[in-house]
Protein backbone atom coordinates (compact mmCIF):
# COMPACT_ATOMS: atom_id res chain seq x y z
CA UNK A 1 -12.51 -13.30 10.75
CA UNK A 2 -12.25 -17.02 11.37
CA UNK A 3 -10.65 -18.88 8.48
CA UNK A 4 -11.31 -22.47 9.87
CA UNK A 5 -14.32 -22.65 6.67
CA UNK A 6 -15.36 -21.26 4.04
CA UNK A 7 -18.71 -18.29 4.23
CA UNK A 8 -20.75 -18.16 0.52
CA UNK A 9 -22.85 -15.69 -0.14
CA UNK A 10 -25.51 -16.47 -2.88
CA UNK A 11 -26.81 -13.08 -4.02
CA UNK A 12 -30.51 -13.55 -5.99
CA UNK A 13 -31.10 -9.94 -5.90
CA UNK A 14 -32.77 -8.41 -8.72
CA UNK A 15 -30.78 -4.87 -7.82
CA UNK A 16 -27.32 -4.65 -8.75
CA UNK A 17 -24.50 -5.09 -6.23
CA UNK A 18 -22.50 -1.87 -5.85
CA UNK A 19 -19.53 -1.48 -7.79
CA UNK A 20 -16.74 -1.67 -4.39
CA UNK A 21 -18.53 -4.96 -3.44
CA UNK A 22 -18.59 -6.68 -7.41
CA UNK A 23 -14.84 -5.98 -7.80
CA UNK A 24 -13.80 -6.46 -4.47
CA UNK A 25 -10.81 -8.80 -4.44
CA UNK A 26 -11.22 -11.05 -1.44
CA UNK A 27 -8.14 -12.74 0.00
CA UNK A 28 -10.27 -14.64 2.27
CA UNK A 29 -13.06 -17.22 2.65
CA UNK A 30 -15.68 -15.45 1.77
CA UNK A 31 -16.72 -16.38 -1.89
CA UNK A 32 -19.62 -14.19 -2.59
CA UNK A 33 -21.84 -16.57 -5.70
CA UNK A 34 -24.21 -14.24 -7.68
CA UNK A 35 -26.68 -17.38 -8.05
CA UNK A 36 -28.83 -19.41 -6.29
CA UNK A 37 -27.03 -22.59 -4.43
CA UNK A 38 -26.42 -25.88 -6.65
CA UNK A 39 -26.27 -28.17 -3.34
CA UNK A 40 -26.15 -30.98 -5.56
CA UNK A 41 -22.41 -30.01 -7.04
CA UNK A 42 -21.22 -27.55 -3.85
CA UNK A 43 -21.42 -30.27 -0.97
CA UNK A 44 -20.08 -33.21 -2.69
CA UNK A 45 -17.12 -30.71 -4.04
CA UNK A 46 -16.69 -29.13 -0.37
CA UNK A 47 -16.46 -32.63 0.49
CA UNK A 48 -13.84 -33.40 -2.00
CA UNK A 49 -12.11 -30.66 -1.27
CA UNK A 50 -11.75 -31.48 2.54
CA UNK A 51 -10.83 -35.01 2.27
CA UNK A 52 -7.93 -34.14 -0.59
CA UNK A 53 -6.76 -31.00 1.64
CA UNK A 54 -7.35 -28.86 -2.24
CA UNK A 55 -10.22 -27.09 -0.59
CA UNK A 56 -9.46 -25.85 2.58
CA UNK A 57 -9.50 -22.13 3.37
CA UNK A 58 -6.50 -22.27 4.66
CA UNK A 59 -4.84 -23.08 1.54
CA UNK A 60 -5.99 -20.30 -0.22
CA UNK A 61 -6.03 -17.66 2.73
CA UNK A 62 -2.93 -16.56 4.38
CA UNK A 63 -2.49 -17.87 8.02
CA UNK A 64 -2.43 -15.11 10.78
CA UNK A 65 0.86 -15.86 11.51
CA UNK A 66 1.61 -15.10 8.04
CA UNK A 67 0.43 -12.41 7.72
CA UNK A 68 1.87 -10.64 10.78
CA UNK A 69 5.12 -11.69 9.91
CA UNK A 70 5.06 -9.82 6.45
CA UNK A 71 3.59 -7.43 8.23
CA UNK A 72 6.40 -6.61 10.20
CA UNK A 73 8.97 -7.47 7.96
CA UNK A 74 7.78 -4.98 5.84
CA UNK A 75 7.85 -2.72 8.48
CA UNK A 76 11.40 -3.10 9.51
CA UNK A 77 12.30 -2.97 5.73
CA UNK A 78 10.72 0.85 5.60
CA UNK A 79 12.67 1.59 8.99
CA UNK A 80 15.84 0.52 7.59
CA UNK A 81 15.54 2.33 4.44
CA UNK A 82 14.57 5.60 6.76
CA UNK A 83 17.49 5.06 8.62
């Protein structure tokens, strides 16, 4: 996935969303909205939230670098404590 923006989902369904999907706990930029879109208060506050650097995606989603890094620190960690 590309975290350079943020990807919401509005879900208007009538049928329920499945259980794994609800509770899913996304560490991303995918915000999944079970409404319709209020454009009037979500542009001016993506807006906001670009111009202040608050409400980037890549504030609240770990970089790539990141998250190889822990990746493979966690990795040598295990190693070592095989060893």
């Amino acid at each position: 996935l590309n975290n350079d923006g943020w990807i919401l989902i509005f879900y208007t369904g009538k049928e329920a969303l499945s259980p794994a999907v609800e509770n899913a706990k996304l560490n991303s930029n995918i915000k999944l909205i079970k409404s319709r879109p209020d454009f009037d208060m979500i542009i001016p506050n993506i807006i906001f939230g670009i111009e202040t650097g608050k409400g980037v995606p890549e504030a609240a989603v770990p970089s790539e670098k990141l998250q190889v890094r822990e990746l493979i620190a966690k990795k040598v960690w295990e190693l070592e404590g095989e060893g």
